[in-house]
Protein backbone atom coordinates (compact mmCIF):
# COMPACT_ATOMS: atom_id res chain seq x y z
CA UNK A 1 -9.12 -3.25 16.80
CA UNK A 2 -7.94 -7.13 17.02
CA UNK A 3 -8.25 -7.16 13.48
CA UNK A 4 -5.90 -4.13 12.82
CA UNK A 5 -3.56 -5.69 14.21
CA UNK A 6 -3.80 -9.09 13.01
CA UNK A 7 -3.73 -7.28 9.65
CA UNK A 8 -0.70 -5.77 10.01
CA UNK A 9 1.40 -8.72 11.49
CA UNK A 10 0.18 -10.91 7.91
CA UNK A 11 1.42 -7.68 5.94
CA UNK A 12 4.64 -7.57 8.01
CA UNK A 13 5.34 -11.30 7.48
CA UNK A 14 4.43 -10.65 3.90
CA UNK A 15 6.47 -7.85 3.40
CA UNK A 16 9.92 -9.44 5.38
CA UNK A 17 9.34 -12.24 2.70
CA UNK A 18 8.89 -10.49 -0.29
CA UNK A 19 11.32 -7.62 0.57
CA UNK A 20 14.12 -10.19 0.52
CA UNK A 21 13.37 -10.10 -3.46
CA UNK A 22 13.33 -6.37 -3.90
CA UNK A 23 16.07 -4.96 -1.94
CA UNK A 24 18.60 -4.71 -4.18
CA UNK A 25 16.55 -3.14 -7.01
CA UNK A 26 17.62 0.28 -5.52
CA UNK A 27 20.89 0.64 -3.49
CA UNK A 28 20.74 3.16 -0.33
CA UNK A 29 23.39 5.05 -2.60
CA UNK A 30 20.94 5.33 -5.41
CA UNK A 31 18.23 5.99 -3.40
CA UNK A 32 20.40 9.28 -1.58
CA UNK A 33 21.16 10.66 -4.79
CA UNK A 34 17.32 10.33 -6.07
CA UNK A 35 16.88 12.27 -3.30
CA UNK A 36 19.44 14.94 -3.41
CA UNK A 37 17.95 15.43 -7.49
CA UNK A 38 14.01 15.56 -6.21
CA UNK A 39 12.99 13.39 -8.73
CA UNK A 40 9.51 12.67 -8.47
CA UNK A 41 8.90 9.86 -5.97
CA UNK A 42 7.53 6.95 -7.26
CA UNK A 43 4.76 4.26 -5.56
CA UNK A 44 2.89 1.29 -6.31
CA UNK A 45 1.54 -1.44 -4.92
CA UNK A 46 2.97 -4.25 -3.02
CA UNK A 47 2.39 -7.61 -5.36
CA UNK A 48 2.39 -10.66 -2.98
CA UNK A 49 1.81 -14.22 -4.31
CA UNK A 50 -2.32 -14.52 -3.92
CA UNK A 51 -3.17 -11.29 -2.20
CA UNK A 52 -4.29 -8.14 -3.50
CA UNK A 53 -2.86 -4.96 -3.18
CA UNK A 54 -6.10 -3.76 -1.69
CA UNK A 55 -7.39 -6.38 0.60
CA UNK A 56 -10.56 -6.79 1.10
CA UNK A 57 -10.91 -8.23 4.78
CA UNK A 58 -14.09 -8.60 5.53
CA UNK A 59 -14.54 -10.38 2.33
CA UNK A 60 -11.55 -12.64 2.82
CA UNK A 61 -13.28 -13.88 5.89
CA UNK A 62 -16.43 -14.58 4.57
CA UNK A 63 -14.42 -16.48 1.65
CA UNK A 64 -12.67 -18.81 4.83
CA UNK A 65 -15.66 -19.48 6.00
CA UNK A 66 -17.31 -20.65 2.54
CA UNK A 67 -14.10 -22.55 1.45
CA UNK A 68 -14.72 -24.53 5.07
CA UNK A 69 -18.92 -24.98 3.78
CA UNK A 70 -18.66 -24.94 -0.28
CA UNK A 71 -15.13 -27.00 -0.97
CA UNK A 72 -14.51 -26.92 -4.24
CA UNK A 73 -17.15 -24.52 -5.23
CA UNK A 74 -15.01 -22.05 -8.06
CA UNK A 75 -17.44 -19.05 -7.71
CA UNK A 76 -16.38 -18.53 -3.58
CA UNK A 77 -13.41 -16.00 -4.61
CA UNK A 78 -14.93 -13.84 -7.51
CA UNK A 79 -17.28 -11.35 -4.96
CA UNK A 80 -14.01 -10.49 -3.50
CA UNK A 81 -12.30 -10.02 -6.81
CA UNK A 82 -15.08 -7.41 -7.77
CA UNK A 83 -14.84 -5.74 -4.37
CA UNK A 84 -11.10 -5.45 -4.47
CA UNK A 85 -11.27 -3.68 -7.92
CA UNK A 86 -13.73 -1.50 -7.14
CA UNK A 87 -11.83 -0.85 -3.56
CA UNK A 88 -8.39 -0.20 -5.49
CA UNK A 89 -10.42 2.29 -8.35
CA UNK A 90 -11.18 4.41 -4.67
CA UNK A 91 -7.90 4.39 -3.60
CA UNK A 92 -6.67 5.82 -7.09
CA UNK A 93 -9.31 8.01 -7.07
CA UNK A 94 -7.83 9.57 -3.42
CA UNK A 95 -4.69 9.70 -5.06
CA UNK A 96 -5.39 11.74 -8.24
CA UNK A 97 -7.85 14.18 -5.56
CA UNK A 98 -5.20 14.82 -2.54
CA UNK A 99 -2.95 17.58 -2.75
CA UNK A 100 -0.33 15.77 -0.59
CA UNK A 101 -0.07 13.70 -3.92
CA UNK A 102 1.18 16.19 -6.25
CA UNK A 103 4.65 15.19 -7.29
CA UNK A 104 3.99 11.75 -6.61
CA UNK A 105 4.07 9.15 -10.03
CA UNK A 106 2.03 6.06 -9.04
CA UNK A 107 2.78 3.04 -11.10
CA UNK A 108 -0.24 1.00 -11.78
CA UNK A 109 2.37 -1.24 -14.30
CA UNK A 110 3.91 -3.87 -12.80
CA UNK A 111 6.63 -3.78 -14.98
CA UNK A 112 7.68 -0.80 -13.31
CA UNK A 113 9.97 -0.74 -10.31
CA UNK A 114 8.63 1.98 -7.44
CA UNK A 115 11.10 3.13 -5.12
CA UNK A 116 7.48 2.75 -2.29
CA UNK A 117 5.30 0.08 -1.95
CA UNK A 118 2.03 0.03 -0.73
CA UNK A 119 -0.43 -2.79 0.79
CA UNK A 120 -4.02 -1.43 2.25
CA UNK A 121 -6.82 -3.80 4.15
CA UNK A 122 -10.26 -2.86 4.42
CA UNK A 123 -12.49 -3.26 6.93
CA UNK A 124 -16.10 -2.48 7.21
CA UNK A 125 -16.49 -1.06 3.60
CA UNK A 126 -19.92 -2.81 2.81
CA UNK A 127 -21.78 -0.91 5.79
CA UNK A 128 -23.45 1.97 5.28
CA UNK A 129 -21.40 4.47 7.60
CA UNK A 130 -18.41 5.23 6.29
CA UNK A 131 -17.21 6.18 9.78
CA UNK A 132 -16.70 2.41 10.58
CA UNK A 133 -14.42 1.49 7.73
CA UNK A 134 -11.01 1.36 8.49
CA UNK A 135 -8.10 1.71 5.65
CA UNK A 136 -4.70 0.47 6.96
CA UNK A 137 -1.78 0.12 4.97
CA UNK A 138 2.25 -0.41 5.43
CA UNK A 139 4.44 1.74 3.00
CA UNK A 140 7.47 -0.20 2.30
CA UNK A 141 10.92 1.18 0.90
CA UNK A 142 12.88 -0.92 -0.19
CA UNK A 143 15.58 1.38 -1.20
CA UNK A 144 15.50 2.57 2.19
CA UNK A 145 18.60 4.54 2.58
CA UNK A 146 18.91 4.03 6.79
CA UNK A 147 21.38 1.28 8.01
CA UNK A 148 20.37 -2.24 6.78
CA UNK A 149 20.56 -3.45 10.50
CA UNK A 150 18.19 -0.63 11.69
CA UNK A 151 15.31 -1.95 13.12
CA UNK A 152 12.56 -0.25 10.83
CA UNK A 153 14.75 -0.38 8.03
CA UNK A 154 12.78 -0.71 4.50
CA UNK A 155 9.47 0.25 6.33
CA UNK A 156 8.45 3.25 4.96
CA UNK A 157 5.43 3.55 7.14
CA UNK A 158 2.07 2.69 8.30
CA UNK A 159 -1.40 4.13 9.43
CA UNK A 160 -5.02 3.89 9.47
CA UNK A 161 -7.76 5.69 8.28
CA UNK A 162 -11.41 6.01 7.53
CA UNK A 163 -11.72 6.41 3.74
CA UNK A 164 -9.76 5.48 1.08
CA UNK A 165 -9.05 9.65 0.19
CA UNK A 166 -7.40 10.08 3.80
CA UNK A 167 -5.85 6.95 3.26
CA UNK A 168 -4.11 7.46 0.25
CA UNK A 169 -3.57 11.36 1.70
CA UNK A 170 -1.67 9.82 4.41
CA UNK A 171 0.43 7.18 2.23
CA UNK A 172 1.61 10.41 0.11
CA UNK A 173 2.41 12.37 3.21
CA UNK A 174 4.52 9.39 4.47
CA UNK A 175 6.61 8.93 1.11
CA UNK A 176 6.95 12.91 1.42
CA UNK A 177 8.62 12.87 4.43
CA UNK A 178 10.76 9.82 3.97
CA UNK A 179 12.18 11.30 0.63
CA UNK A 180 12.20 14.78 2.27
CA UNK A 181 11.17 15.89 5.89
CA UNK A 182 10.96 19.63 4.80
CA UNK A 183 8.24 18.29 2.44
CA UNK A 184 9.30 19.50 -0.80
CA UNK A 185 6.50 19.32 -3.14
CA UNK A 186 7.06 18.84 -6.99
CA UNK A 187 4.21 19.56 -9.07
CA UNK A 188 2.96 17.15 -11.67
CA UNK A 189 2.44 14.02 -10.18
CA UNK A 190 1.03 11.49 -12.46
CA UNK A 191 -0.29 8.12 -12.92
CA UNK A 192 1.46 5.55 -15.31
């Protein structure tokens, strides 16, 4: 559980520093009236200088501890580049299949500005029991209409689960009930 938590205090520090860059892409004002229209939320993924959006801990460990016993070796980061692909194809995946998605446009472009962002770490996904992987992620909103000297301000949440499918079920239940806490449901999410 150490590592949970360790996780999340990187991704927090990660997040304070990269927020500073994306808060005024959407003004609380903007953000209200996106809200009072129920436009279809939009979410992607968080894009931090040399991280992935789907982080691959176990792996990044294992790459410390080569970088420490291989310096300069240039193949030590490519196994986690092909597990964090594969890792971030699962996630999508849980996104297209949960019904707590529909309504939801997820931007894979990173052109495109998403009023949520989402980071996810991965623990545990090479074993063969599913039940000890662990999938936590932080949902941040940047255009996080609450008071910008409210504690939690532009965190739009964060959670842990076992699979990748009840992870990204619970990301899409969060961003629900940010934008609306009735949990108004638009059909026709998509994926751009």
């Amino acid at each position: 559980m150490a590592h949970v938590f360790g996780f999340l205090a990187m991704v927090v520090l990660l997040c304070g520093c990269g927020q500073t860059q994306t808060n005024r892409e959407s003004t609380p004002a903007e953000a209200k009236q996106r809200t009072a229209t129920k436009d279809s939320p939009t979410l992607g993924f968080m894009h931090i200088k040399d991280a992935s959006p789907i982080m691959d801990l176990d792996c990044f460990n294992e790459e410390t501890r080569l970088k420490r016993e291989l310096q300069g070796n240039q193949f030590v980061h490519e196994k986690c580049g092909m597990h964090e692909t594969a890792l971030l194809n699962e996630f999508v995946e849980g996104i297209k299949d949960s019904k707590e998605c529909n309504g939801i446009t997820l931007y894979l472009i990173t052109e495109k500005k998403p009023e949520f962002m989402v980071q996810v770490g991965v623990w545990g996904h090479d074993k063969p029991d599913s039940s000890e992987q662990t999938w936590t992620w932080i949902l941040s909103w940047p255009g996080d209409p609450s008071p910008a000297n409210k504690e939690s301000h532009g965190t739009g949440g964060m959670g842990s689960q076992s699979t990748a499918k009840l992870a990204a079920r619970d990301v899409c239940m969060t961003v629900w009930d940010d934008v609306d806490p009735n949990h108004f449901k638009k059909p026709g999410g998509k994926i751009e």
